[in-house]
Protein backbone atom coordinates (compact mmCIF):
# COMPACT_ATOMS: atom_id res chain seq x y z
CA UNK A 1 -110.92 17.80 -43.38
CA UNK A 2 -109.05 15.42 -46.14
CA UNK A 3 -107.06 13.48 -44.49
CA UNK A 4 -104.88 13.21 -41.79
CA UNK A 5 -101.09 11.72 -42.35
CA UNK A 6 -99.79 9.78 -39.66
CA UNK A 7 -95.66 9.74 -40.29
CA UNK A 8 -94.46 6.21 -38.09
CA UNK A 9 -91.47 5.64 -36.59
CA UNK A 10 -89.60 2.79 -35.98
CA UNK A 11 -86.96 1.33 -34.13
CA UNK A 12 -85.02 -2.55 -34.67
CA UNK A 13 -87.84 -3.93 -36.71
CA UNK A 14 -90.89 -2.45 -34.56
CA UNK A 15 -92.82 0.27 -34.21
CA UNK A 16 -92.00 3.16 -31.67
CA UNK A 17 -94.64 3.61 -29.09
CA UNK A 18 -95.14 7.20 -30.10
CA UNK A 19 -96.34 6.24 -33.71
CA UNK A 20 -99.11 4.48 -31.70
CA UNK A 21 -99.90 7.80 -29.57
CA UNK A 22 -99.99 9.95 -32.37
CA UNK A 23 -102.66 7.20 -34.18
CA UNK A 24 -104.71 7.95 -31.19
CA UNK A 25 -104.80 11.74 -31.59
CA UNK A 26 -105.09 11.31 -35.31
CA UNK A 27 -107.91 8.41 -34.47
CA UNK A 28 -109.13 11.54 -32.49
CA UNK A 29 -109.24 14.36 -34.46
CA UNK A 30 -111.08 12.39 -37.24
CA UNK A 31 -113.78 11.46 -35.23
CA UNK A 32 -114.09 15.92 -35.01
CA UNK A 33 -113.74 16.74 -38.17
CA UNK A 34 -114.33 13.59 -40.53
CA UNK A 35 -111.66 12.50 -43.21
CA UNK A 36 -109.44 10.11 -43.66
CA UNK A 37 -106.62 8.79 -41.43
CA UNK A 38 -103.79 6.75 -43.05
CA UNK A 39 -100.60 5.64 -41.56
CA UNK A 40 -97.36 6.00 -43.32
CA UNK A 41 -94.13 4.06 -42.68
CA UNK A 42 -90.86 4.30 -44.36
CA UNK A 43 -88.01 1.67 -44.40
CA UNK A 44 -87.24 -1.04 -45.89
CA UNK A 45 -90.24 -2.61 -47.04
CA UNK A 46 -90.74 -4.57 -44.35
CA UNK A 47 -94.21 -5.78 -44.38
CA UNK A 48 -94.28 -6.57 -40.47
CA UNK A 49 -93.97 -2.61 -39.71
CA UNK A 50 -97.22 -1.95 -42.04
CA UNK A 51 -98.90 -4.85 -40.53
CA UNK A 52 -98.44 -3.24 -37.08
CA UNK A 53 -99.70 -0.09 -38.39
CA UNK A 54 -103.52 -1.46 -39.38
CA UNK A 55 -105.16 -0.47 -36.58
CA UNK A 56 -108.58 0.89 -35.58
CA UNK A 57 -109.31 3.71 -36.93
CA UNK A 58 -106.80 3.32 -39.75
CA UNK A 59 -108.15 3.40 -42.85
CA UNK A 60 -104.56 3.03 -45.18
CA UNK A 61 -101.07 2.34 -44.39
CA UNK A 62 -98.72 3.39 -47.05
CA UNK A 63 -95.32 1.58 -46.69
CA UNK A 64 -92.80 3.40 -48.98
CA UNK A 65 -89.54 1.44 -49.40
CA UNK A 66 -87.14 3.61 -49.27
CA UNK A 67 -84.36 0.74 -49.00
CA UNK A 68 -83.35 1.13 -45.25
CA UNK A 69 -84.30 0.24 -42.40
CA UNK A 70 -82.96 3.42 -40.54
CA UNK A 71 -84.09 6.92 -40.11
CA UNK A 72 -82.62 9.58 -42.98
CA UNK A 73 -83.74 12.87 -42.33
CA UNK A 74 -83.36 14.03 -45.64
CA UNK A 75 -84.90 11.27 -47.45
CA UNK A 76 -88.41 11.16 -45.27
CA UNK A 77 -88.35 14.79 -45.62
CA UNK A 78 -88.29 13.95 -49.71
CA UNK A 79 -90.85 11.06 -49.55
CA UNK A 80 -93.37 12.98 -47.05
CA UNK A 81 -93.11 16.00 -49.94
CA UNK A 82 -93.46 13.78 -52.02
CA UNK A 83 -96.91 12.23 -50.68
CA UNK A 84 -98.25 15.36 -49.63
CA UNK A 85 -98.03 16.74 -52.74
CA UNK A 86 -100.50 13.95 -54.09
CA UNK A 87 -102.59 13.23 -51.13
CA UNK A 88 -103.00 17.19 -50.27
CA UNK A 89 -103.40 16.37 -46.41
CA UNK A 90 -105.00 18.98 -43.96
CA UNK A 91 -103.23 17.63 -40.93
CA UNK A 92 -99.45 15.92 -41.05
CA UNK A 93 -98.92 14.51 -37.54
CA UNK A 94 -95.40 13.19 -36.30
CA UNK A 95 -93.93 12.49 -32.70
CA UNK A 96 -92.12 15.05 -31.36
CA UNK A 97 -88.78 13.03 -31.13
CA UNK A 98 -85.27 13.97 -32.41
CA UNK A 99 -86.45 12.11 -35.64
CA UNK A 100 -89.33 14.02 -36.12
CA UNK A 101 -87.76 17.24 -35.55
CA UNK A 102 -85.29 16.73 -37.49
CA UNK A 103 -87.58 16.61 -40.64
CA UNK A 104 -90.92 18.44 -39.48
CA UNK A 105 -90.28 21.84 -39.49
CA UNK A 106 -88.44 21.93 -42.86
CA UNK A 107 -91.45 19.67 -43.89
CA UNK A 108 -93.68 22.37 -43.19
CA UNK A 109 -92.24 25.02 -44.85
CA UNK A 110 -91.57 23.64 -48.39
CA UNK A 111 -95.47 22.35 -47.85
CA UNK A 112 -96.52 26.14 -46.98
CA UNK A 113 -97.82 24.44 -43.89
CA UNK A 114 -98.97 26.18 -40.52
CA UNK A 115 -96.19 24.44 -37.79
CA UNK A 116 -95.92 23.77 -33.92
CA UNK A 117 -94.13 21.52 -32.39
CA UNK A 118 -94.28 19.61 -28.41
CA UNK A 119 -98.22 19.20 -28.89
CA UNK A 120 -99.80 18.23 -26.08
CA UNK A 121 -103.74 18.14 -27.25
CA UNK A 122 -105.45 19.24 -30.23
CA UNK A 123 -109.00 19.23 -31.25
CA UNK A 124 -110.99 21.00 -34.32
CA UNK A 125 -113.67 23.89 -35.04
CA UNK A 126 -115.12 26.09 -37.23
CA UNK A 127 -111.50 27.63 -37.80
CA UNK A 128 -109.76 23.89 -38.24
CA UNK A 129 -107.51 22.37 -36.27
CA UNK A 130 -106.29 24.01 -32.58
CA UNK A 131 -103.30 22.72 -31.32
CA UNK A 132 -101.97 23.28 -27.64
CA UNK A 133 -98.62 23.50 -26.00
CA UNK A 134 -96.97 24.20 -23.15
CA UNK A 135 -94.79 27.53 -22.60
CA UNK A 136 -93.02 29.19 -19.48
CA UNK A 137 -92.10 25.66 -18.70
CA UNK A 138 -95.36 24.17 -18.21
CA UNK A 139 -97.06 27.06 -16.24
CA UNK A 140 -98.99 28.15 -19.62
CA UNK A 141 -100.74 26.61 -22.28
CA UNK A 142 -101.38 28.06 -25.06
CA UNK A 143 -103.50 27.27 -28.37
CA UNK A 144 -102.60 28.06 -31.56
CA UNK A 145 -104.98 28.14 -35.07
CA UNK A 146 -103.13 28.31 -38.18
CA UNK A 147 -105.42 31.07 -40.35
CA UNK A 148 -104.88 30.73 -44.25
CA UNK A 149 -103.15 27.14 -43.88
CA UNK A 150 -104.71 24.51 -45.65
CA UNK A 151 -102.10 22.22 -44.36
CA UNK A 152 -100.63 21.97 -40.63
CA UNK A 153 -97.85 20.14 -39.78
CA UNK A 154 -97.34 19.05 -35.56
CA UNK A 155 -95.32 17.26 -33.84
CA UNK A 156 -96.58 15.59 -30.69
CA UNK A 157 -95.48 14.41 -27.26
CA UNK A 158 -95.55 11.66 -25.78
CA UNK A 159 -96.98 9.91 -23.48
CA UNK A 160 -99.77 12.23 -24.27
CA UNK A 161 -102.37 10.78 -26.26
CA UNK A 162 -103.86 7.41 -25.95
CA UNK A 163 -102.45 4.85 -28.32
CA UNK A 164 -104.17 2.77 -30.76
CA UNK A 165 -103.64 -0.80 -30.56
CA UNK A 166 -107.15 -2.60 -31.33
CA UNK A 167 -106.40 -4.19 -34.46
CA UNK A 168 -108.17 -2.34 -37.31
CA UNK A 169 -109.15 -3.02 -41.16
CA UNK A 170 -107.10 -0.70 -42.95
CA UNK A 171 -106.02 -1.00 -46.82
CA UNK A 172 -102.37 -1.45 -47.21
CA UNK A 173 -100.68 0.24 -49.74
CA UNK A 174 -97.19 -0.12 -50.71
CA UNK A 175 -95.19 2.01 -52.63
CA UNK A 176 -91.64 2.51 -54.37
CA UNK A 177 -89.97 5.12 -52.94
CA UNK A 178 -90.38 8.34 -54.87
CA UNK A 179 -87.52 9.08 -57.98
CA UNK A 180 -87.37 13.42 -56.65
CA UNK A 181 -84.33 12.79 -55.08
CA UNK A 182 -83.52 15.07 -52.49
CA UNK A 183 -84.42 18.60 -54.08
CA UNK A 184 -85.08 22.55 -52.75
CA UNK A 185 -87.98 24.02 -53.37
């Protein structure tokens, strides 16, 4: 695997719980299948939020300033295209909140990305990474592969995966926000 993109969110100044979860399962999955894991944050430049992002396991944050504080669907959608485009991730990973969903899907498909959403587990084999979720509400789980994808994009529940919060060594990157603009591909 190449890496593994970790997309934070954030709330008032701190980091949502979630974006610690879905460290874990990308902490996780790494540990399978090798890689690199780096946590990605995008607001305001505020240093604290990247900070609280170095944890074990971690080995960059990338803080892009995108010059707000608050959620844009349309612009993390831009700067995560953006990214993936040079980092060439196997495995995008975001919580499966109304702020991830309202950017993940569409995320996916301008990436060419395999896509599932409400992930409750995931590990990796020979075929990459298998993600579960739940259907017939809750009585079924069901894994999926993604064949012919070299990307996959989930979004994860939570309260699902244990969260990272040993404080780590990661390199901190920060970053200008990207000068695309919002664009259709």
């Amino acid at each position: 695997m190449s890496s593994i993109l970790v997309i934070a969110e954030h709330i008032n100044g701190k980091i949502a719980k979630i974006s610690q979860e879905i460290l874990g399962a990308g902490r996780a999955i790494k540990s399978e299948a090798g890689g690199t894991l780096k946590a990605v944050v995008l607001s305001d430049g505020n240093a604290d939020l990247a900070s609280a992002l170095n944890l074990e396991g971690v080995d960059e944050v990338i803080s892009i300033d995108v010059g707000s504080a608050h959620f844009d669907a349309a612009a993390y959608e831009d700067e995560v295209l953006a990214l993936c485009k040079e980092e060439q991730p196997s495995l995008v990973l975001m919580g499966h909140t109304a702020n991830g969903l309202a950017c993940a899907g569409s995320l996916a498909a301008r990436v060419g990305a395999g896509f599932a959403s409400d992930v409750i587990a995931l590990r990796f084999d020979d075929s990459g990474v298998i993600a579960t979720r739940s259907a017939h509400a809750g009585k079924v789980n069901l894994d999926l592969a993604f064949p012919g994808k070299a990307a996959v994009v989930l979004t994860c529940r939570g309260a699902t995966f244990p969260a990272a919060d040993e404080t780590g060594s990661a390199q901190i990157t920060i970053r200008a926000a990207s000068s695309t603009g919002a664009t259709t591909e």
